[in-house]
Protein backbone atom coordinates (compact mmCIF):
# COMPACT_ATOMS: atom_id res chain seq x y z
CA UNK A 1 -1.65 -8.82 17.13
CA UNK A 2 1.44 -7.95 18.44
CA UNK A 3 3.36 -10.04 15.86
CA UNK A 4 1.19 -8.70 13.11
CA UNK A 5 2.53 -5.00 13.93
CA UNK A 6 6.41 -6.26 14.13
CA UNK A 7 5.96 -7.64 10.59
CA UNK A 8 4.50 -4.61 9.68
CA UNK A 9 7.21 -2.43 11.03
CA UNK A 10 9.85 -4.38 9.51
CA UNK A 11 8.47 -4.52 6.07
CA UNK A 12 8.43 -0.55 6.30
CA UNK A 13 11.45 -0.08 7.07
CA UNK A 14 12.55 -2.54 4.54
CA UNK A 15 11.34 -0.42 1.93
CA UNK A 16 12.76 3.09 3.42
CA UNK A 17 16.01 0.98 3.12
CA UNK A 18 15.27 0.22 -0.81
CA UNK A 19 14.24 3.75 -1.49
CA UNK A 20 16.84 5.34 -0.47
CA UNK A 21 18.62 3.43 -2.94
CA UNK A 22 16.91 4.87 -5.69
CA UNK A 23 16.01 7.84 -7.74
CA UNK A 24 13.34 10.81 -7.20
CA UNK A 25 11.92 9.69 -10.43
CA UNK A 26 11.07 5.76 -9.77
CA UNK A 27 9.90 6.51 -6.23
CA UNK A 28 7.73 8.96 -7.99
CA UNK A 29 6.96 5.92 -10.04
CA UNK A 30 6.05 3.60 -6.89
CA UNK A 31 4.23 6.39 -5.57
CA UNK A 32 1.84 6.45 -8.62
CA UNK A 33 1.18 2.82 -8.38
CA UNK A 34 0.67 2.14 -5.05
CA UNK A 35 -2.37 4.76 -5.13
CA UNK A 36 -3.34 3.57 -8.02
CA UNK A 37 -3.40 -0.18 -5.66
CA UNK A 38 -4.97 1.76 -2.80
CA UNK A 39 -8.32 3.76 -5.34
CA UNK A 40 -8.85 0.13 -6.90
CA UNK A 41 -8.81 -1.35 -2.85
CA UNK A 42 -11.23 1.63 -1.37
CA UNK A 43 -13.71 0.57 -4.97
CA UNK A 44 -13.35 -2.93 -4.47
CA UNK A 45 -14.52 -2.14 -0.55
CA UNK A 46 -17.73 0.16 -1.99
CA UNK A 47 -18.96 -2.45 -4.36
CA UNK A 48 -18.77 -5.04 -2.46
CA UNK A 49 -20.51 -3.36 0.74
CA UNK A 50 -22.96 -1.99 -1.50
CA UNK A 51 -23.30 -5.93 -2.96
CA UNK A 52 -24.17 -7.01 0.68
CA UNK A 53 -26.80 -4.21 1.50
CA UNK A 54 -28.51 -4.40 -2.17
């Protein structure tokens, strides 16, 4: 678990590293996409639960 959480952290601040790199307008960019990622996850997650119990 712990090793999970290390990855974790390093990939995070992997990115902070890249975004600092770049401009307002492509992290606003990124932003948009990874909810976009995260509302097509939490549906994925409701279908398939609702699959299971129906």
């Amino acid at each position: 678990m712990y090793n999970i959480e290390s990855q974790k952290e390093q990939e995070i601040n992997r990115m902070v590293t890249i975004l600092q790199q770049i401009d307002v307008s492509d992290i606003e960019l990124l932003t948009r996409d990874a909810n976009t990622l995260l509302m097509r996850k939490k549906r994925e997650e409701m279908e398939g639960g609702s699959q299971k119990t129906g």
